[in-house]
Protein backbone atom coordinates (compact mmCIF):
# COMPACT_ATOMS: atom_id res chain seq x y z
CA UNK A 1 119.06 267.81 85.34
CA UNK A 2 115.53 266.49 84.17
CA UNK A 3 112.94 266.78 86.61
CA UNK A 4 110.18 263.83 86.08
CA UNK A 5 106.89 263.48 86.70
CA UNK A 6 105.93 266.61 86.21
CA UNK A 7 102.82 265.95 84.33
CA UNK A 8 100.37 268.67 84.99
CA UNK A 9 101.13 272.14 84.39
CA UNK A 10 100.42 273.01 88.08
CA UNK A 11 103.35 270.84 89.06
CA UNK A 12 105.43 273.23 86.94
CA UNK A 13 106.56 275.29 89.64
CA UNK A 14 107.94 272.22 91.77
CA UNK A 15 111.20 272.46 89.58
CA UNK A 16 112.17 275.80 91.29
CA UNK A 17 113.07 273.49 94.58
CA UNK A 18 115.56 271.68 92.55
CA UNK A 19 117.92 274.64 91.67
CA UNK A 20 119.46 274.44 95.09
CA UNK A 21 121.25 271.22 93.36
CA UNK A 22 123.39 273.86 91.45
CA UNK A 23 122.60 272.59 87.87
CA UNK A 24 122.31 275.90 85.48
CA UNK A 25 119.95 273.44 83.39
CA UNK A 26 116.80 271.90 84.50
CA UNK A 27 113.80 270.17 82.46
CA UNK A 28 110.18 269.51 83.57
CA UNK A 29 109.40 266.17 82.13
CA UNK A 30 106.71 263.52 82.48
CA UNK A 31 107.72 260.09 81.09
CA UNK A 32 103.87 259.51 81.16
CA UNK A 33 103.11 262.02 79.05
CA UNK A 34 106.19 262.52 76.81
CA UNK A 35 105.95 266.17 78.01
CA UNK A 36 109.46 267.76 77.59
CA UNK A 37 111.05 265.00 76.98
CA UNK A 38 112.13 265.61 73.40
CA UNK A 39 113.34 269.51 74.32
CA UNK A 40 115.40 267.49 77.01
CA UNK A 41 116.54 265.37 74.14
CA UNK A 42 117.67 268.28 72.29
CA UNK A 43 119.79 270.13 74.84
CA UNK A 44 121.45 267.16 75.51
CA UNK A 45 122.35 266.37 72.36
CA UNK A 46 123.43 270.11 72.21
CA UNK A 47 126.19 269.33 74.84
CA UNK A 48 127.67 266.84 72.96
CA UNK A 49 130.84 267.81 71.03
CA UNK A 50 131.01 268.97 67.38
CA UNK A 51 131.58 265.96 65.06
CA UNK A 52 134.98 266.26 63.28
CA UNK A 53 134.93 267.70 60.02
CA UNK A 54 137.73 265.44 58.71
CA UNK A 55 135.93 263.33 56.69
CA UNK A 56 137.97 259.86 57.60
CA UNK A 57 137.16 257.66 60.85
CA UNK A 58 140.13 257.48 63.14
CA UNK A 59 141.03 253.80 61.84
CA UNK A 60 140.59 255.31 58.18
CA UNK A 61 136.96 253.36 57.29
CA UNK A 62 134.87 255.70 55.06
CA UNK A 63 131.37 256.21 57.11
CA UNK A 64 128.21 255.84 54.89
CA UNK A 65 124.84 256.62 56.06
CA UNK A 66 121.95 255.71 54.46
CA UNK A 67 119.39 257.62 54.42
CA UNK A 68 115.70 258.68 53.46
CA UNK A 69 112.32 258.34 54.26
CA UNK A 70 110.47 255.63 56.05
CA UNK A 71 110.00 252.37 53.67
CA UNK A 72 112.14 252.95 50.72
CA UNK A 73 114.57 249.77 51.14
CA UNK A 74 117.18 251.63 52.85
CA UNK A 75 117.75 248.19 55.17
CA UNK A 76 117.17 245.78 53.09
CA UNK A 77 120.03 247.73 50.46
CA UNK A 78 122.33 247.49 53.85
CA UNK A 79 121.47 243.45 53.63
CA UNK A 80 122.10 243.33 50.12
CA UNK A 81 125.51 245.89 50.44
CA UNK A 82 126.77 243.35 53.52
CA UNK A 83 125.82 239.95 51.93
CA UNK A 84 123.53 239.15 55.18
CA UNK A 85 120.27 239.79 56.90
CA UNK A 86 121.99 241.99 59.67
CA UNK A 87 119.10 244.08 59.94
CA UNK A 88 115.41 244.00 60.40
CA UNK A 89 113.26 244.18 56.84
CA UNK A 90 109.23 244.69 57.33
CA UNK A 91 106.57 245.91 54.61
CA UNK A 92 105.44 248.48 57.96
CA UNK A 93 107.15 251.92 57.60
CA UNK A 94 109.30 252.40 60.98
CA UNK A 95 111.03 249.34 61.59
CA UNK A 96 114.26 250.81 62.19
CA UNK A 97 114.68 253.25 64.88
CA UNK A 98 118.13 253.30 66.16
CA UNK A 99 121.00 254.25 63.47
CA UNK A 100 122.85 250.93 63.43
CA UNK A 101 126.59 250.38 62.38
CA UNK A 102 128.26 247.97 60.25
CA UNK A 103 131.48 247.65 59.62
CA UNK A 104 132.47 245.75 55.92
CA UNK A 105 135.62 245.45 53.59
CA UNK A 106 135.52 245.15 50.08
CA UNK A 107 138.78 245.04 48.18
CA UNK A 108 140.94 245.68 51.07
CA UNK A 109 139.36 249.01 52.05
CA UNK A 110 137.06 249.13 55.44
CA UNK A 111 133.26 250.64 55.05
CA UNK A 112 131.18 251.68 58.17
CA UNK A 113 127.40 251.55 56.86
CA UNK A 114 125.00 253.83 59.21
CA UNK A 115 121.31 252.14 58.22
CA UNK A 116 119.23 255.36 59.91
CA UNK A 117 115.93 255.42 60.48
CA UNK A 118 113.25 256.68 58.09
CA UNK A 119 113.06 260.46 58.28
CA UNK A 120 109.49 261.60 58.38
CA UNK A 121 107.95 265.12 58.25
CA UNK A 122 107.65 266.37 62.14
CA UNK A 123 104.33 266.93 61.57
CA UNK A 124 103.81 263.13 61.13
CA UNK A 125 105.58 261.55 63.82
CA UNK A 126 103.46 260.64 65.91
CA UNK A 127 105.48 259.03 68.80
CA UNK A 128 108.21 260.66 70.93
CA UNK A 129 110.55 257.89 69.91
CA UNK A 130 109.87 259.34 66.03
CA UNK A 131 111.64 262.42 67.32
CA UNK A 132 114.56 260.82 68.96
CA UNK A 133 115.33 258.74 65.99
CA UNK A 134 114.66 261.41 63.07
CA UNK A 135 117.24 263.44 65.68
CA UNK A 136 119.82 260.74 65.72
CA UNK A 137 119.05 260.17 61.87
CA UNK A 138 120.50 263.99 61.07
CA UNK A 139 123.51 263.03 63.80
CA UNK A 140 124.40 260.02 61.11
CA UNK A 141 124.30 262.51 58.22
CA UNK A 142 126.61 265.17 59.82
CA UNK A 143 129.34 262.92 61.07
CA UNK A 144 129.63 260.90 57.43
CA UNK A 145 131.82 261.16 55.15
CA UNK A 146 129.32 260.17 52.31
CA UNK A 147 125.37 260.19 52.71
CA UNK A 148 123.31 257.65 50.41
CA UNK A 149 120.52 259.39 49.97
CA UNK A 150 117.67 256.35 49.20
CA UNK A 151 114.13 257.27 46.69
CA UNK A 152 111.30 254.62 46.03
CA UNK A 153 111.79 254.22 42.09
CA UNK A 154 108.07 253.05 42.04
CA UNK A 155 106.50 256.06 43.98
CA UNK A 156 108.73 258.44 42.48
CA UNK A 157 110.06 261.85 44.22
CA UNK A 158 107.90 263.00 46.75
CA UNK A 159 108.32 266.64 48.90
CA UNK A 160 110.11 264.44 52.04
CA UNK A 161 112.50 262.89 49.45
CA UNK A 162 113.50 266.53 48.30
CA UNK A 163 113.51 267.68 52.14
CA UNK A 164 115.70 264.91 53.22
CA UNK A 165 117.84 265.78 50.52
CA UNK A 166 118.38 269.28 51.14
CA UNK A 167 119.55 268.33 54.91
CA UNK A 168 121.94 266.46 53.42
CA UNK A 169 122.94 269.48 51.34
CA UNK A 170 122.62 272.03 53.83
CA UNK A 171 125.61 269.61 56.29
CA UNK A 172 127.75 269.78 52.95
CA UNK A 173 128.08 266.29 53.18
CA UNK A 174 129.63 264.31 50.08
CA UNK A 175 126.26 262.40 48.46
CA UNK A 176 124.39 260.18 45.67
CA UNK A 177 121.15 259.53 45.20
CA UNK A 178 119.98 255.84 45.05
CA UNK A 179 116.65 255.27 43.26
CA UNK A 180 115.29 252.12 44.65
CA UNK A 181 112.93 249.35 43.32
CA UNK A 182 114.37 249.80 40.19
CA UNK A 183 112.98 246.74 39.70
CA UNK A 184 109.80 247.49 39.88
CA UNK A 185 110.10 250.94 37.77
CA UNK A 186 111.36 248.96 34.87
CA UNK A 187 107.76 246.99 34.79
CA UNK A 188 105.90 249.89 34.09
CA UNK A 189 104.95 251.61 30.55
CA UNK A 190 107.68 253.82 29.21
CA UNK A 191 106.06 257.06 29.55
CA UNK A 192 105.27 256.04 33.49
CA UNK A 193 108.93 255.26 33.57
CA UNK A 194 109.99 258.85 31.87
CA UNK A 195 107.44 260.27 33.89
CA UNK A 196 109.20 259.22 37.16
CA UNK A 197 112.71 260.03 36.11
CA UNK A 198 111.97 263.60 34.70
CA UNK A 199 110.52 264.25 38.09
CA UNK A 200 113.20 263.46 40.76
CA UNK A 201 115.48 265.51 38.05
CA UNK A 202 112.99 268.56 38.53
CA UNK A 203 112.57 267.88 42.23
CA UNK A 204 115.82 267.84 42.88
CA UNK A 205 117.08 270.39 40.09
CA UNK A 206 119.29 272.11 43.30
CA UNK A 207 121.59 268.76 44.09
CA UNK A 208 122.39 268.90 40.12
CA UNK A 209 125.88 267.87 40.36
CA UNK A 210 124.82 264.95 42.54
CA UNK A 211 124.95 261.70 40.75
CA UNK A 212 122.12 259.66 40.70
CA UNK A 213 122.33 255.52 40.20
CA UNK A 214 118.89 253.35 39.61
CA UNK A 215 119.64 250.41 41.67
CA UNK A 216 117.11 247.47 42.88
CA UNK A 217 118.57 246.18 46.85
CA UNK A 218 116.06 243.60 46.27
CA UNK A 219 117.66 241.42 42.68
CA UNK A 220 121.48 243.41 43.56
CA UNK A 221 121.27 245.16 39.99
CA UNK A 222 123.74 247.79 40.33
CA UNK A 223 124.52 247.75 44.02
CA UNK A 224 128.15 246.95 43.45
CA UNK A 225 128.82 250.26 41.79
CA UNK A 226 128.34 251.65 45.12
CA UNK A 227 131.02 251.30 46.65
CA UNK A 228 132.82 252.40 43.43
CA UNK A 229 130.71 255.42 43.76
CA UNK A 230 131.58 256.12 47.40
CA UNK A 231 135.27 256.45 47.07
CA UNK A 232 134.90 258.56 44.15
CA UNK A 233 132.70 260.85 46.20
CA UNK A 234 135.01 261.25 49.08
CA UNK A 235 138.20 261.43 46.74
CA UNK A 236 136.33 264.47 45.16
CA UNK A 237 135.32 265.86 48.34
CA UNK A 238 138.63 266.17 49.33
CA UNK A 239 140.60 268.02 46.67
CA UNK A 240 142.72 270.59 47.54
CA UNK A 241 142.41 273.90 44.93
CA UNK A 242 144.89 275.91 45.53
CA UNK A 243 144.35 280.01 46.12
CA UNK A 244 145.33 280.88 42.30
CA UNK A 245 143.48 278.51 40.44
CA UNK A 246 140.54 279.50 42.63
CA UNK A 247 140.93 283.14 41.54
CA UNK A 248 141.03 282.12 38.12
CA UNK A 249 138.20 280.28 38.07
CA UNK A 250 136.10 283.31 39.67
CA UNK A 251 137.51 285.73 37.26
CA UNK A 252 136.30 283.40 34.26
CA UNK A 253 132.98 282.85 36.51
CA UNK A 254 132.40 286.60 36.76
CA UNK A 255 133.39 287.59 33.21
CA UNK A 256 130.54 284.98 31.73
CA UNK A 257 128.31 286.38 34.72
CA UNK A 258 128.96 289.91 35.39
CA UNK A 259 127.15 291.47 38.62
CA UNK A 260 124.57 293.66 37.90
CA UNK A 261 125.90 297.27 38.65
CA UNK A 262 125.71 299.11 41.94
């Protein structure tokens, strides 16, 4: 139950005159203010159930989201993957704010592609609906079944690039990283360019195993190894080991790294 209008803190107390109504949760809110709101938000979102942890949609399309933070091309590489201007592309950080779904084939096998909305820092949002869609952004991540994680090749790595990337990581969702603008990278001296690389390999030196493909949405180089990428991503997140070959490969794990002694 949310309670609105409750925008000063003296009309706090009113809320205790809605229990009566039998709901075991209750929210003070003031759609003036924004006060509340987002906790609201939150619990609501709480209710919802789990999202499945079998990795294929129920009509067996793989679900990519794209993600990453605001103004790196992650919409206009969802224009470039679908072949049309299906979503909104401005030079202001933003634009998006809603996740938004599109469904594509390519060589007989169905894609969903989740464009999300830029994920800032919390401590830079400055507008309840900033919350909400950063919120729904981390939904998209933990119900794919491979994340596209998006960098601007021109800015380089930056500290939200490596944060968006380890909520990617901490979900144990399937990913690549994308570096953008590629474009644009390739115009620059060679020791800018090496400059660049070496640091979204340091910055994100704990996603090591996670491929990494220079692409440019904006000319198409290399955007049609993505999908190539994709299926090789979910293939490999879905190998069975079996128990043996498991305890194998610890034994041979803890023989080259013994355990310091007790």
């Amino acid at each position: 139950l949310v309670v609105n209008k409750i925008d000063l803190p003296k009309h706090h107390e009113r809320i205790h005159d809605f229990y009566r109504l039998g709901f075991k949760k209750i929210f003070a809110v003031s759609g003036t203010h924004g006060t509340g709101a987002f906790e609201a938000l939150e619990a609501l979102v709480d209710e919802l159930p789990a999202p499945s942890d079998s990795a294929p949609a129920e009509d067996g399309a793989l679900r990519v989201a794209i993600v990453g933070r605001p103004n790196v091309g992650k919409s206009s590489l969802v224009n470039r993957l679908v072949g049309d201007e299906r979503v909104v592309v401005a030079d202001e950080p933003g634009t998006t704010r809603d996740s938004v779904d599109i469904r594509i084939e390519r060589d007989g096998e169905q894609f969903i592609l989740v464009d999300t909305a830029g994920i800032r820092r919390s401590a830079k949002r400055t507008a309840l609906v900033e919350h909400g869609s950063a919120l729904m952004s981390v939904r998209a991540i933990e119900r794919a079944d491979v994340v596209l994680i998006v960098i601007d090749g021109e800015q380089g790595l930056s500290e939200q690039d490596a944060r968006v990337a380890g909520l990617v990581r901490d979900r144990g969702r399937a990913a690549a990283i994308l570096v953008n603008k590629n474009d644009l990278l390739t115009k620059k001296d060679s020791s800018e360019v090496d400059y660049i690389r070496d640091g979204i390999e340091r910055g994100l030196r704990f996603m090591a195993d996670t491929p990494t493909l220079f692409i440019s949405a904006k000319t198409g180089a290399r955007v049609e190894k993505i999908f190539a990428l994709v299926k090789k991503l979910h293939a490999g997140n879905h190998i069975e080991i079996s128990t043996s070959k498991l305890n194998r490969w610890l034994e041979a794990t803890l023989a080259r790294n013994p355990p310091p002694a007790p």
